[in-house]
PDB file of N, CA and C in Angstrom:
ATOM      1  N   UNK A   1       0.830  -1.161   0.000  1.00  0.00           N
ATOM      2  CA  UNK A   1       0.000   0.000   0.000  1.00  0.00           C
ATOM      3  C   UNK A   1       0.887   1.241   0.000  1.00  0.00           C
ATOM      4  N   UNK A   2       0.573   2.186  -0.789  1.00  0.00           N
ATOM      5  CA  UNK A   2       1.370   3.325  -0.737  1.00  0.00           C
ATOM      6  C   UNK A   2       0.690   4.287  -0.199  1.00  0.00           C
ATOM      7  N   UNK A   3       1.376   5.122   0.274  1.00  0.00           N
ATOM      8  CA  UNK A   3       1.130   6.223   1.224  1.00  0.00           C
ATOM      9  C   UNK A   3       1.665   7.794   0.937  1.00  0.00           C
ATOM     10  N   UNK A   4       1.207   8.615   0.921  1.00  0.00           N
ATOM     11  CA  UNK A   4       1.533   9.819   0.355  1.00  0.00           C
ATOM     12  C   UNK A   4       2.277  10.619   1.342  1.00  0.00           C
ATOM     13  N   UNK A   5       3.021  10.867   1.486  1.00  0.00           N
ATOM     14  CA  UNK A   5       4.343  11.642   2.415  1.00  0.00           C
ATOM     15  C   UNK A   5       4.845  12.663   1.510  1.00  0.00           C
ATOM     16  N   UNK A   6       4.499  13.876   2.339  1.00  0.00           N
ATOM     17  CA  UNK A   6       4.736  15.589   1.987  1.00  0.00           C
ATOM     18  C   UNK A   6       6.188  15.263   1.538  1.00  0.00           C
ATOM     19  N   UNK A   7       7.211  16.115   0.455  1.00  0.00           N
ATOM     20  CA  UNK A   7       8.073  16.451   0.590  1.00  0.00           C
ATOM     21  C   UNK A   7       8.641  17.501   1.301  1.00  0.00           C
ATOM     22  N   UNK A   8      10.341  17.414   1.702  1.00  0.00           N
ATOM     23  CA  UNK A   8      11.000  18.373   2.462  1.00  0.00           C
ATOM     24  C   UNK A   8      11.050  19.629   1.957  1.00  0.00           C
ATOM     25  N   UNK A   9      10.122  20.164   1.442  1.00  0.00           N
ATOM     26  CA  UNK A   9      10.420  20.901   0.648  1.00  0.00           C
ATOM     27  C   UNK A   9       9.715  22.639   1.418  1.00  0.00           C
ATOM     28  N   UNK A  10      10.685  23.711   1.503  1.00  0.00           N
ATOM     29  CA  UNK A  10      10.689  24.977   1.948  1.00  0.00           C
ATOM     30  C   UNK A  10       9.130  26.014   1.289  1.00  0.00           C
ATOM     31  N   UNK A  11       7.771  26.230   1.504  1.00  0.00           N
ATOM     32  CA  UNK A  11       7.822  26.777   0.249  1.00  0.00           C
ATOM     33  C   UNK A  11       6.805  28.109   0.885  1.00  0.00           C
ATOM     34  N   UNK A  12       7.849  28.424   1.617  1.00  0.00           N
ATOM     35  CA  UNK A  12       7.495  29.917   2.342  1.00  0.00           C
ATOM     36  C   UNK A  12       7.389  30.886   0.893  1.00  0.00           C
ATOM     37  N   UNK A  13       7.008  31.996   1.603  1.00  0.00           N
ATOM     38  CA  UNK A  13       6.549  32.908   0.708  1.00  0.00           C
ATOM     39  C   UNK A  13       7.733  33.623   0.419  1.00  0.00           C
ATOM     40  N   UNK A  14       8.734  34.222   0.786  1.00  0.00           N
ATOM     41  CA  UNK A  14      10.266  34.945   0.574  1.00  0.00           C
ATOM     42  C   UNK A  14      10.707  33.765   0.209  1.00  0.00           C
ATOM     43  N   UNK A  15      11.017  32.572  -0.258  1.00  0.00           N
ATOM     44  CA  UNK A  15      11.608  32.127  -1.237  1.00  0.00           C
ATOM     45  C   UNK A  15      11.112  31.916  -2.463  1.00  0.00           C
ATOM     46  N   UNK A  16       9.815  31.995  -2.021  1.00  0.00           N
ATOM     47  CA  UNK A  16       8.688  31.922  -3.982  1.00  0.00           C
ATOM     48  C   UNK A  16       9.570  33.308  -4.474  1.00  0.00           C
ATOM     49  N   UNK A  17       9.111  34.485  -3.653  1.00  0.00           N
ATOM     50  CA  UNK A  17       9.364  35.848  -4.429  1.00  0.00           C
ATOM     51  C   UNK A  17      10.520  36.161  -4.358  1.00  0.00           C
ATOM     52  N   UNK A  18      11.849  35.726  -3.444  1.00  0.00           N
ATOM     53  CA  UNK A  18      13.220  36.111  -3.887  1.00  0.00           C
ATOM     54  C   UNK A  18      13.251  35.170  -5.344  1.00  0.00           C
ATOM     55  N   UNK A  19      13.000  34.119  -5.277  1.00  0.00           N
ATOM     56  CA  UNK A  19      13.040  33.140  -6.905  1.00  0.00           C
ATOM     57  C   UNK A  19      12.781  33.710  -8.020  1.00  0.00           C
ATOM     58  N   UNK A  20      11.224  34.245  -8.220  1.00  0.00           N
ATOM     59  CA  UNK A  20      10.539  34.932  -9.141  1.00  0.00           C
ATOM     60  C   UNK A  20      11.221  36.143  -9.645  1.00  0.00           C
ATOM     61  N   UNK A  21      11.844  36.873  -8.380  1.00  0.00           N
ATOM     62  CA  UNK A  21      12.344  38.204  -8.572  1.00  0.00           C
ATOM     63  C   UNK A  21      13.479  38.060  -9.534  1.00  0.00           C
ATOM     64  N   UNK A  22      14.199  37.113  -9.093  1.00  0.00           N
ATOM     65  CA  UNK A  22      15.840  36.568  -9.468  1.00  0.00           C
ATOM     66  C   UNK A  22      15.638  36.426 -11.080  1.00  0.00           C
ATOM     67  N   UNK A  23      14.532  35.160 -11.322  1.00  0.00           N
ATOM     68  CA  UNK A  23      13.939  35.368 -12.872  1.00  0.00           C
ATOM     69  C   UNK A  23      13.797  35.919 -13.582  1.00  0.00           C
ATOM     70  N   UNK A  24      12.579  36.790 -12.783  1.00  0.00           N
ATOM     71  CA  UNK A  24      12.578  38.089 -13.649  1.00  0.00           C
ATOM     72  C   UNK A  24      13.642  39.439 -13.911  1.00  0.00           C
ATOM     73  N   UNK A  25      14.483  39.535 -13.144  1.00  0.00           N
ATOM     74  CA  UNK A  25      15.890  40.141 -13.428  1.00  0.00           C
ATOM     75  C   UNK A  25      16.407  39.356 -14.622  1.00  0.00           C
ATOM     76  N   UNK A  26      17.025  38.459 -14.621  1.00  0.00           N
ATOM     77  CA  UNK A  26      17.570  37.929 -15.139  1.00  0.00           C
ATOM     78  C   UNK A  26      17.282  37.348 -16.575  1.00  0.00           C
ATOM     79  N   UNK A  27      15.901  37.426 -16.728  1.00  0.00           N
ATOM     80  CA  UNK A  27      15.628  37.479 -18.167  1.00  0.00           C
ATOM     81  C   UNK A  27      14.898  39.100 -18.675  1.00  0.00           C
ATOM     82  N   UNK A  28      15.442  39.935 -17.719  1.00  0.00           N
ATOM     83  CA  UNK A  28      15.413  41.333 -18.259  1.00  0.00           C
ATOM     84  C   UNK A  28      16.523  41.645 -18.864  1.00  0.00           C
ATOM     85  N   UNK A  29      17.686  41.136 -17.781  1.00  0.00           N
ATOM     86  CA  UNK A  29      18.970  41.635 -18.387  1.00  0.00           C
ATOM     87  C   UNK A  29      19.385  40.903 -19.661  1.00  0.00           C
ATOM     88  N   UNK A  30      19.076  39.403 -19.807  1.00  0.00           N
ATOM     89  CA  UNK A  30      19.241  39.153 -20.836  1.00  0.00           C
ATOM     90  C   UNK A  30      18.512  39.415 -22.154  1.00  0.00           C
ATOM     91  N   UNK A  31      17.219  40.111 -21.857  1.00  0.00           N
ATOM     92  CA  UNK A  31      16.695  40.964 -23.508  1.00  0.00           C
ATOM     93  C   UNK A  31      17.415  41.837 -23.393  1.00  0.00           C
ATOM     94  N   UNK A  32      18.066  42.937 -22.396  1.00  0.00           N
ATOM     95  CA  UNK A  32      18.540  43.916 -22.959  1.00  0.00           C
ATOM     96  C   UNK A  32      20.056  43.785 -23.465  1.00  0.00           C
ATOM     97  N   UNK A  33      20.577  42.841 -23.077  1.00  0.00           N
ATOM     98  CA  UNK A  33      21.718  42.195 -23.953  1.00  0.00           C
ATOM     99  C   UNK A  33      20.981  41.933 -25.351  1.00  0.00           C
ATOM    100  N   UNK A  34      20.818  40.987 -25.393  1.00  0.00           N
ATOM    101  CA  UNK A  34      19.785  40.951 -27.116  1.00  0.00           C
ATOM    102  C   UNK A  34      19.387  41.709 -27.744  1.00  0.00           C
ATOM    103  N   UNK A  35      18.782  42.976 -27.612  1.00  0.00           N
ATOM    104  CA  UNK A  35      18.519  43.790 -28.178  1.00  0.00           C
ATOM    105  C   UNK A  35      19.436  44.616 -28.347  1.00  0.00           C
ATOM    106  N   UNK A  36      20.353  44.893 -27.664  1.00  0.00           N
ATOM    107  CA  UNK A  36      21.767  45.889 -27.597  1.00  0.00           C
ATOM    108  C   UNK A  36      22.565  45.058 -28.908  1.00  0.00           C
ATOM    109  N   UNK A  37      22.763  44.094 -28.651  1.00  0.00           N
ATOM    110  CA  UNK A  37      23.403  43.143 -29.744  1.00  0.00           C
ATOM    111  C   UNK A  37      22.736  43.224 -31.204  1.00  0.00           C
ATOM    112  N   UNK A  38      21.269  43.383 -31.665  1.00  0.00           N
ATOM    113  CA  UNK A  38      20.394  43.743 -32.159  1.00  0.00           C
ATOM    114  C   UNK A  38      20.431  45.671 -33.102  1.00  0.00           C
ATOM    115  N   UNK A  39      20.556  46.018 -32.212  1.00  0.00           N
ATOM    116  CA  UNK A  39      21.004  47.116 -32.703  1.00  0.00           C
ATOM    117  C   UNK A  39      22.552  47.365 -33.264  1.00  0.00           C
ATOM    118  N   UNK A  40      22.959  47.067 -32.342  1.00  0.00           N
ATOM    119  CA  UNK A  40      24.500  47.108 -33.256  1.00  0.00           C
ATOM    120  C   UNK A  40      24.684  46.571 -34.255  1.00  0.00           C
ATOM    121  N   UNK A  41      24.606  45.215 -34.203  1.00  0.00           N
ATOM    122  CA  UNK A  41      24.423  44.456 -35.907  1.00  0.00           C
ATOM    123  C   UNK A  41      23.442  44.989 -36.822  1.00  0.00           C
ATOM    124  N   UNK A  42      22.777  45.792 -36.620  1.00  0.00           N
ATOM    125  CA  UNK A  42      21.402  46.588 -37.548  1.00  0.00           C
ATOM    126  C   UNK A  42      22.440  47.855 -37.962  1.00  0.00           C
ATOM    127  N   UNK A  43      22.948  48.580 -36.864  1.00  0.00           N
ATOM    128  CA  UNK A  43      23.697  49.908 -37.629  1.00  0.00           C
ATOM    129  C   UNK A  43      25.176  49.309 -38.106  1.00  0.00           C
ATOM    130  N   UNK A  44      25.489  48.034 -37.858  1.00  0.00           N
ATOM    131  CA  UNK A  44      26.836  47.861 -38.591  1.00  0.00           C
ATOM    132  C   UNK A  44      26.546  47.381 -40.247  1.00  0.00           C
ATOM    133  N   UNK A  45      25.391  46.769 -40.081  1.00  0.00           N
ATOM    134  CA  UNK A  45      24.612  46.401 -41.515  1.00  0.00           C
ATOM    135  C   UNK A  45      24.357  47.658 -42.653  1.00  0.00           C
ATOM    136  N   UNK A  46      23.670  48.850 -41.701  1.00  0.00           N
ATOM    137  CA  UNK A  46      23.377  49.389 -42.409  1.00  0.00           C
ATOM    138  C   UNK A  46      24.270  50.437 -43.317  1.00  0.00           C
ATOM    139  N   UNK A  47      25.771  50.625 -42.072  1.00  0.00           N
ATOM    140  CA  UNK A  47      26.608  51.296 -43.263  1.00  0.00           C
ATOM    141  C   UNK A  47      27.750  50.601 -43.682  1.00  0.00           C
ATOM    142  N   UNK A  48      27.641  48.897 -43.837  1.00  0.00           N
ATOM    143  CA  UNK A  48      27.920  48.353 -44.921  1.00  0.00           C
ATOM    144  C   UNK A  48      26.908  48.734 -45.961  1.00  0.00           C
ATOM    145  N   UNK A  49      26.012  48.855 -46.164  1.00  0.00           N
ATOM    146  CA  UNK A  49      25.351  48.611 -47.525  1.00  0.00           C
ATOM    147  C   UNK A  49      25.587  49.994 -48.104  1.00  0.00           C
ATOM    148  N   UNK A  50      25.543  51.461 -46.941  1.00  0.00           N
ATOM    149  CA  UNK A  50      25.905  52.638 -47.478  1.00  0.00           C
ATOM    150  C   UNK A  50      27.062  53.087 -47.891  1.00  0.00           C
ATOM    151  N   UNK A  51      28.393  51.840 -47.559  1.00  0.00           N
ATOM    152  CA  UNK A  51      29.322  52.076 -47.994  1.00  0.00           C
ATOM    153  C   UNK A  51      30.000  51.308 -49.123  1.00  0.00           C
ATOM    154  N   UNK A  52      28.895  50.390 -49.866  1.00  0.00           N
ATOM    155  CA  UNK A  52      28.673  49.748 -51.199  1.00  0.00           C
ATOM    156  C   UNK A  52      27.801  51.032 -52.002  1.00  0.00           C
ATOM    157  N   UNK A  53      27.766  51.708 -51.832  1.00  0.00           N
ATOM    158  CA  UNK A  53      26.617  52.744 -52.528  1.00  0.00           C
ATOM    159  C   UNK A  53      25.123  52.642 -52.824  1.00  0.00           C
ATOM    160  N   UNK A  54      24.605  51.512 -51.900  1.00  0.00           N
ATOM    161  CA  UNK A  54      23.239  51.727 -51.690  1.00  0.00           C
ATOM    162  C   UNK A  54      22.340  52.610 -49.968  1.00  0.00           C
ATOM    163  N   UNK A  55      20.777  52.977 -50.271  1.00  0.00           N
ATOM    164  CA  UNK A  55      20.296  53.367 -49.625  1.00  0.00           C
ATOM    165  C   UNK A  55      20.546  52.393 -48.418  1.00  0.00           C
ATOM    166  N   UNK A  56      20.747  52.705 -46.889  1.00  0.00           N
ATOM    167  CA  UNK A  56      20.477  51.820 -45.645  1.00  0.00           C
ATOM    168  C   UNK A  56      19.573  51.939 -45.510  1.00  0.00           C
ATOM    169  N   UNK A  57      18.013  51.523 -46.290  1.00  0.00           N
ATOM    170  CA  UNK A  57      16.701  51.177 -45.969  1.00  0.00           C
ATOM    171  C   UNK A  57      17.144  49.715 -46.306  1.00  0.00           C
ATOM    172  N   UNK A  58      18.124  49.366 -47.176  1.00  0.00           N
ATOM    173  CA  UNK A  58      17.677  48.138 -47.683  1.00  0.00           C
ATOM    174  C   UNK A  58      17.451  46.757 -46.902  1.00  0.00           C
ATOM    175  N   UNK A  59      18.065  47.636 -45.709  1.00  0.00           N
ATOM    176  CA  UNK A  59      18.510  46.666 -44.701  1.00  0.00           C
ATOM    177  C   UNK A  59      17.211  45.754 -44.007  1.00  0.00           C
ATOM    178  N   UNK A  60      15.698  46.392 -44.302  1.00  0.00           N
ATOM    179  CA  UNK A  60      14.868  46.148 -44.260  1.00  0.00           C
ATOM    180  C   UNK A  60      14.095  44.866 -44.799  1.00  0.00           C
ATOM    181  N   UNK A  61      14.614  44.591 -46.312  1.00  0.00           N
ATOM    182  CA  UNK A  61      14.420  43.481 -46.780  1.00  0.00           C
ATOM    183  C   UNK A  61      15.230  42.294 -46.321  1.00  0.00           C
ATOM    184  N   UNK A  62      15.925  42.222 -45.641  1.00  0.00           N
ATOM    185  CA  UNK A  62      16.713  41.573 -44.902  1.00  0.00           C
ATOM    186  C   UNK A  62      15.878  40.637 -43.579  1.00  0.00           C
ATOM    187  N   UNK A  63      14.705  41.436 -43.386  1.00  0.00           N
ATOM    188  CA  UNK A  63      13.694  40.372 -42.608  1.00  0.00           C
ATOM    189  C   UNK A  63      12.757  39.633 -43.096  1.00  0.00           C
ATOM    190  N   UNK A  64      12.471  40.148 -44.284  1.00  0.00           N
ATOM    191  CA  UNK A  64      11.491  39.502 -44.685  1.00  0.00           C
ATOM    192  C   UNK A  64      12.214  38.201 -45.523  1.00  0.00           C
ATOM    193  N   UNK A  65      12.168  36.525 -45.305  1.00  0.00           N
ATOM    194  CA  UNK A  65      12.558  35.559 -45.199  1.00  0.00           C
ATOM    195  C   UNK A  65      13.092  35.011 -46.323  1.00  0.00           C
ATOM    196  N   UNK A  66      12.588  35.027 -47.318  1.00  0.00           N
ATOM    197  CA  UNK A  66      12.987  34.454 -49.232  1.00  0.00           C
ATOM    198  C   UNK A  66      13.435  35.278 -49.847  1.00  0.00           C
ATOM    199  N   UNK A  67      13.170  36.683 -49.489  1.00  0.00           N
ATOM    200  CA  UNK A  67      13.623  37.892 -49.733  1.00  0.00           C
ATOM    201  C   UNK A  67      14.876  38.257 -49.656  1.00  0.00           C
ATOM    202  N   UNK A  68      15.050  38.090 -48.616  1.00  0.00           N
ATOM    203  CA  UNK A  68      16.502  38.485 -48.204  1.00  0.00           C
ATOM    204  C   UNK A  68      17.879  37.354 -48.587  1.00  0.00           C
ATOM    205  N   UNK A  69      17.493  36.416 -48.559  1.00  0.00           N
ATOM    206  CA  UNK A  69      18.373  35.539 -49.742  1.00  0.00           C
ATOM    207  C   UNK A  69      18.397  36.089 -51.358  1.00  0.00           C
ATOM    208  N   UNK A  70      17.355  36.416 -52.034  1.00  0.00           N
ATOM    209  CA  UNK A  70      17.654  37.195 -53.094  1.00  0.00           C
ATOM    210  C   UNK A  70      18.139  38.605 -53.148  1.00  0.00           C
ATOM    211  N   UNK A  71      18.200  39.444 -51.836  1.00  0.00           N
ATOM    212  CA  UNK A  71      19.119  40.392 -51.977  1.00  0.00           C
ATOM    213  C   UNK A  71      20.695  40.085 -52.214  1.00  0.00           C
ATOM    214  N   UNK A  72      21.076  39.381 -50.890  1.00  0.00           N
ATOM    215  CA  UNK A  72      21.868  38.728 -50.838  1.00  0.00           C
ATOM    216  C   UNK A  72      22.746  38.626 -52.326  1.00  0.00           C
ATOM    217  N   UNK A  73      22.425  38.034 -53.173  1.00  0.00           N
ATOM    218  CA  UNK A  73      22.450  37.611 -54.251  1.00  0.00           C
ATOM    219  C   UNK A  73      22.887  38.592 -55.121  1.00  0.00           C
ATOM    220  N   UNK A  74      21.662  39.239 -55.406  1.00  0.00           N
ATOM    221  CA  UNK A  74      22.063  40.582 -56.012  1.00  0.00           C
ATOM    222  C   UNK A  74      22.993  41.587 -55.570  1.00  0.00           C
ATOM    223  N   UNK A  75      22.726  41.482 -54.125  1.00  0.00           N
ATOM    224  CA  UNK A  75      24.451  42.551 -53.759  1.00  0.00           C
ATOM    225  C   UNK A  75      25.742  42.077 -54.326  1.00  0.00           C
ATOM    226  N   UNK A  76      25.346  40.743 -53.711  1.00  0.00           N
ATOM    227  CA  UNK A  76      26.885  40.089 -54.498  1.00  0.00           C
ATOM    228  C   UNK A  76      27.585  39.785 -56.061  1.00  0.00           C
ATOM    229  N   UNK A  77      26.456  40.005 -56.779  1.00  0.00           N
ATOM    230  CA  UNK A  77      26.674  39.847 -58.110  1.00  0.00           C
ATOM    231  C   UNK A  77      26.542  40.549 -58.932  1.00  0.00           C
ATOM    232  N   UNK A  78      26.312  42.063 -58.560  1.00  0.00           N
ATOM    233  CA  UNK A  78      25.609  42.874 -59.600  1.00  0.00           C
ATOM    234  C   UNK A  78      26.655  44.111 -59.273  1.00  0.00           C
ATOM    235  N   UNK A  79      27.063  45.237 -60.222  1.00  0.00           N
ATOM    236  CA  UNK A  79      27.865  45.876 -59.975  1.00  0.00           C
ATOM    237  C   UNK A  79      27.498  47.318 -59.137  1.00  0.00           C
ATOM    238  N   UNK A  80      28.109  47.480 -57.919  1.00  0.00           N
ATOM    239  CA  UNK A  80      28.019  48.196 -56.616  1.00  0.00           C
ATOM    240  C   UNK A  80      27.774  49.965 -57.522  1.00  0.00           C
ATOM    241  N   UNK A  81      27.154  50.887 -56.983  1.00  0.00           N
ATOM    242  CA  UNK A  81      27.274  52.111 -57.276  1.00  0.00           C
ATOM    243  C   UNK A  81      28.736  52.750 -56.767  1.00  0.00           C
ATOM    244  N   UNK A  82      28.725  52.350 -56.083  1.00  0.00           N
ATOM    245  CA  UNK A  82      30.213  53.038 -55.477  1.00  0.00           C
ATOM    246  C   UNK A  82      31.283  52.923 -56.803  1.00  0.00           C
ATOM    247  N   UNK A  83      31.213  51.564 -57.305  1.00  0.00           N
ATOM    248  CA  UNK A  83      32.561  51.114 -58.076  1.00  0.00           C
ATOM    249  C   UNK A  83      32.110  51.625 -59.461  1.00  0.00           C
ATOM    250  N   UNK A  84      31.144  51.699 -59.669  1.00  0.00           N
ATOM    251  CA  UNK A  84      30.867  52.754 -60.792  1.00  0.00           C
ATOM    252  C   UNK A  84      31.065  53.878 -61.346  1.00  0.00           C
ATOM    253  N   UNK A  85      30.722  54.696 -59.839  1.00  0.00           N
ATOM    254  CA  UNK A  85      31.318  56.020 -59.633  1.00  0.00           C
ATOM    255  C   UNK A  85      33.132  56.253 -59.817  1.00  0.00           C
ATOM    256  N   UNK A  86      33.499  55.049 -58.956  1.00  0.00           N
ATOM    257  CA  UNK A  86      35.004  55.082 -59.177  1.00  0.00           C
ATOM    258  C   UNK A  86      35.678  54.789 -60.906  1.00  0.00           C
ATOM    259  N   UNK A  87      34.564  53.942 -61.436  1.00  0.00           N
ATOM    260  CA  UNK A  87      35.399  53.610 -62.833  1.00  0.00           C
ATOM    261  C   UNK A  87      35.045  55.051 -63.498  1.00  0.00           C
ATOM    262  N   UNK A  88      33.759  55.650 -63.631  1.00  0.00           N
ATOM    263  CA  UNK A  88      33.342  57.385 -63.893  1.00  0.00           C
ATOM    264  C   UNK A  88      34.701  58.006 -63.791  1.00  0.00           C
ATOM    265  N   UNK A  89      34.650  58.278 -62.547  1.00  0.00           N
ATOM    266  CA  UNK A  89      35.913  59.450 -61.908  1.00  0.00           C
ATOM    267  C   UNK A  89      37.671  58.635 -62.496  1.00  0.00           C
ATOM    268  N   UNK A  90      37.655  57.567 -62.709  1.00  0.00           N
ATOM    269  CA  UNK A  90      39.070  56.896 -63.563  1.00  0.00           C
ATOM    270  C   UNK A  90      38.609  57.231 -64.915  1.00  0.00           C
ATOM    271  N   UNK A  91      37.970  57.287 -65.545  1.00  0.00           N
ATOM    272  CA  UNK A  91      38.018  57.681 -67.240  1.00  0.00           C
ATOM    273  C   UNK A  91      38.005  59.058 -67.083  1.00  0.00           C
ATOM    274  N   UNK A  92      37.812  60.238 -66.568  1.00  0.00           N
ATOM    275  CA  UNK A  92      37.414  61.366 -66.232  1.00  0.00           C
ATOM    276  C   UNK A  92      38.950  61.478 -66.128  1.00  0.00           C
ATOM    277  N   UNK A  93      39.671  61.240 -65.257  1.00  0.00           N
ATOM    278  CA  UNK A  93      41.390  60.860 -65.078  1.00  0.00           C
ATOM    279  C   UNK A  93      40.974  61.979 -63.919  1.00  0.00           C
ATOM    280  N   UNK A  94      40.331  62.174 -62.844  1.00  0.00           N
ATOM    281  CA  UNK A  94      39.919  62.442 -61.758  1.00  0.00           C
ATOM    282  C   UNK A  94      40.279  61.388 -60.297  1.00  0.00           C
ATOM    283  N   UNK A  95      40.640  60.958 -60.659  1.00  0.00           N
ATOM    284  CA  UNK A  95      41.051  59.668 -59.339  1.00  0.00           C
ATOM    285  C   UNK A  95      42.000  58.801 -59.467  1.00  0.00           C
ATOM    286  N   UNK A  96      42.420  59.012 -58.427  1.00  0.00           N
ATOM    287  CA  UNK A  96      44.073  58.133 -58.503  1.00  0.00           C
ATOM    288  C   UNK A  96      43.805  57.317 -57.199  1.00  0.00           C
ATOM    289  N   UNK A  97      43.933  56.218 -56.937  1.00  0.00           N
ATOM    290  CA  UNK A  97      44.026  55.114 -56.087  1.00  0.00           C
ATOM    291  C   UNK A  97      45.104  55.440 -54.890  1.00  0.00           C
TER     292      UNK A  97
END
């Protein structure tokens, strides 16, 4: 026959809410790590792309999911405004390296 016997277990009220409290700190501090991390990789993104010679909106298509693999794509394969400008300003005999 089995018999049901309480566990040893503490479960005053200052250890529920030091616990809860501890939690909830602690997955505060860690969104605001995440999001800090979040932002930085968003403005380091965005003036890479302004320093390929596109708008930093583009950085936008970058969330949206199938999308952003075909940017991808096209950044990488298609010729940059920047380097355009530079071959411009080399026939011009305006720019020296």
């Amino acid at each position: 026959m089995l018999t049901w016997v309480p566990a040893a277990v503490d479960t005053s009220d200052a250890t529920e809410t030091a616990t809860e409290w501890t939690d909830w700190l602690a997955g505060s501090v860690g969104l605001a790590v995440v999001l800090t991390v979040y932002v930085v990789m968003l403005i380091a993104y965005v003036r890479i792309i302004q320093k390929a010679g596109y708008s930093g909106w583009w950085v936008l298509v970058g969330l949206v999911p199938v999308l952003n693999l075909v940017m991808f794509l096209v950044f990488a394969f298609s010729r940059w405004p920047v380097l355009q400008e530079n071959e411009r300003l080399r026939s011009l005999g305006r720019y020296s390296p």
